[in-house]
Protein backbone atom coordinates (compact mmCIF):
# COMPACT_ATOMS: atom_id res chain seq x y z
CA UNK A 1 -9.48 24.82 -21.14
CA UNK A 2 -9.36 23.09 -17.93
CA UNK A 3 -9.90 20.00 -19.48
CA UNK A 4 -6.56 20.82 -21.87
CA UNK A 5 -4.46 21.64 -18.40
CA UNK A 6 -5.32 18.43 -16.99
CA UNK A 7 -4.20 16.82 -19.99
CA UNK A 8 -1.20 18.54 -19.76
CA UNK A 9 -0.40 18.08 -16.54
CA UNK A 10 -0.92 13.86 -16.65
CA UNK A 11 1.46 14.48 -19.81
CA UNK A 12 3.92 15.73 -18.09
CA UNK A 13 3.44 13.56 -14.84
CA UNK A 14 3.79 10.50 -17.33
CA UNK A 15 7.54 11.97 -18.26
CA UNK A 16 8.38 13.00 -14.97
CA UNK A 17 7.67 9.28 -14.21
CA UNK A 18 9.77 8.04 -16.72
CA UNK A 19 12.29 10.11 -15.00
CA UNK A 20 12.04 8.84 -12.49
CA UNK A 21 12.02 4.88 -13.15
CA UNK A 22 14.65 5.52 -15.61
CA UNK A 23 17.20 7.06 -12.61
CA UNK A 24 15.93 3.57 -10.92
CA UNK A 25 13.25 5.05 -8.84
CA UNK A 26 10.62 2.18 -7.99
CA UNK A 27 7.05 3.02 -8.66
CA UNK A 28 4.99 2.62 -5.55
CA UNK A 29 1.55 4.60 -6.48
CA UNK A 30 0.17 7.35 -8.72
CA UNK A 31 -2.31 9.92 -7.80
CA UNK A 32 -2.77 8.62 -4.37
CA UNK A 33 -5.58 10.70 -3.05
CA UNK A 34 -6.25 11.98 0.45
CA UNK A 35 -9.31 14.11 1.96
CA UNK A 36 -7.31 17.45 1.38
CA UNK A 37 -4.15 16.40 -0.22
CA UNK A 38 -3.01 13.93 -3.56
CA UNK A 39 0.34 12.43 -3.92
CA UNK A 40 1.10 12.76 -7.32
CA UNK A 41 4.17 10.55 -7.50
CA UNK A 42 5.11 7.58 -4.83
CA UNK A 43 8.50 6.50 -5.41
CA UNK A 44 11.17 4.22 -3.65
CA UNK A 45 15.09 5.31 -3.76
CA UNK A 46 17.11 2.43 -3.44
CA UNK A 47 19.97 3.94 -5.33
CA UNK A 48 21.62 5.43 -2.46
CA UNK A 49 23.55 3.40 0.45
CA UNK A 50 21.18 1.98 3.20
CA UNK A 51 17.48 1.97 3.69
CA UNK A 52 15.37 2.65 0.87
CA UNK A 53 13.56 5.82 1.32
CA UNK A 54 10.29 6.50 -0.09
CA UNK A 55 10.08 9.74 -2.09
CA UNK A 56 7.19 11.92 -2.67
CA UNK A 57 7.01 13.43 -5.55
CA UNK A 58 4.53 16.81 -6.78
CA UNK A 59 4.56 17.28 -10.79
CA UNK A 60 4.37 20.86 -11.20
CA UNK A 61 4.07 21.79 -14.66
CA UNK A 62 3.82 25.23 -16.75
CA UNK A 63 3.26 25.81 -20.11
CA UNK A 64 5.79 28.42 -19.97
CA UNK A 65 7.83 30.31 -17.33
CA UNK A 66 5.91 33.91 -17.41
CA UNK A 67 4.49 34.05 -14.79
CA UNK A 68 7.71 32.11 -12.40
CA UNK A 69 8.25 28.22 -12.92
CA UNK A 70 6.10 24.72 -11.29
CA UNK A 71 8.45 24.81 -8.05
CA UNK A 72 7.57 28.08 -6.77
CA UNK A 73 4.11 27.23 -6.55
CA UNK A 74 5.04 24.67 -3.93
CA UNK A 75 3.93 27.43 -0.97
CA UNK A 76 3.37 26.33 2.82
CA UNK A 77 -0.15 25.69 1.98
CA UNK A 78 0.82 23.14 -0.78
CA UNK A 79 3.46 21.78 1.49
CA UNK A 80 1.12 21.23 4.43
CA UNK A 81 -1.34 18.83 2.46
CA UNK A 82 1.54 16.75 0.87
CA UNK A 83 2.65 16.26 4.51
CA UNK A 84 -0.55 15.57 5.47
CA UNK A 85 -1.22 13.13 2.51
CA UNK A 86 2.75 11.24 2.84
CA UNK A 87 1.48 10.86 6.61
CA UNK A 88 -1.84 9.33 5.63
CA UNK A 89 -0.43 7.09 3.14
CA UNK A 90 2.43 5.81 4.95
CA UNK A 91 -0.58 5.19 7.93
CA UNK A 92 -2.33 2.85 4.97
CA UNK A 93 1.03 1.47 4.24
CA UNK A 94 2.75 0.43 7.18
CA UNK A 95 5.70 -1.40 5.45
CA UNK A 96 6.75 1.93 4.69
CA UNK A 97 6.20 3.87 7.88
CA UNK A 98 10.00 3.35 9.27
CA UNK A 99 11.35 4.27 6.25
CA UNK A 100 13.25 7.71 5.98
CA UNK A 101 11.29 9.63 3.32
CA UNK A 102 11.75 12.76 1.23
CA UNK A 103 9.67 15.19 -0.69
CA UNK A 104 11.18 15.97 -4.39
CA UNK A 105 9.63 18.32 -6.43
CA UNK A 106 9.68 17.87 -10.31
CA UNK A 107 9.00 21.47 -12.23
CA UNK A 108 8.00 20.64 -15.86
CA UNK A 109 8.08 23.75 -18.76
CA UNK A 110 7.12 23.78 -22.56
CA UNK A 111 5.81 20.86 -24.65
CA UNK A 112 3.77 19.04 -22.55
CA UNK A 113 4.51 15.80 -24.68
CA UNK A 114 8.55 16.60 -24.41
CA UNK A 115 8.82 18.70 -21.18
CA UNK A 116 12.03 20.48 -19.93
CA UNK A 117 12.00 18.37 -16.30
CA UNK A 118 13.93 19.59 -13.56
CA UNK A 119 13.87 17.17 -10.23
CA UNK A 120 14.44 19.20 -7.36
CA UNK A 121 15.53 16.60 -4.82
CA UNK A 122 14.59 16.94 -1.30
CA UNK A 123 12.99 20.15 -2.34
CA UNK A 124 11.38 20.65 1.09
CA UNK A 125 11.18 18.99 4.79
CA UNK A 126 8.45 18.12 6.80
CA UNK A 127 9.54 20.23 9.53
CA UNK A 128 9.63 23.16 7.36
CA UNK A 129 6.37 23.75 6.74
């Protein structure tokens, strides 16, 4: 069963990339992993006026919405160890560490091979958690 979510879950991570690229995000780095935190998604926004930001994404998907949808599950505890992972990766990546940055949030439902995607951009701040 586990085995099955984690299927899933890449499944839906591959759409929410495609997402992603197709709104003209710029792929940086998958499943960058961090003693006590992964970065699912490591995008760059150039679409909007000025710097390029860098945008870290979490995938949250749900087979179905019974028990509350992927976003929700985003609590302070989650929030701390993306912060702590952006921080670390923009510390390995130091062409990136002036950029502004964002967290977005992508909540995936149903089919995991033709998920319902919502992107919740700038779904949280790092000062907010």
């Amino acid at each position: 069963m586990a085995a099955d979510r984690r299927t899933d879950g890449r499944t839906a991570e591959a759409a929410a990339r495609a997402l992603l690229l197709k709104a003209g995000l710029i792929e940086i780095a998958a499943n960058a992993s961090y003693r006590g935190g992964e970065l699912d998604l490591v995008m760059l926004d150039g679409t909007v006026a000025g710097n390029a930001t860098v945008v870290f994404v979490e995938v949250r998907y749900r087979r179905s919405r019974a028990f509350g949808c992927g976003a929700a599950s985003v609590d302070t505890g989650k929030r701390r160890r993306l912060i702590h992972a952006a921080l670390r990766f923009l510390q390995d990546h130091p062409k990136y560490a002036d950029a502004p940055c964002r967290f977005d949030v992508i909540d995936a439902d149903g089919d995991p091979t033709a998920p319902r995607l919502e992107w919740i951009r700038d779904a949280f701040r790092a000062d907010d958690a």
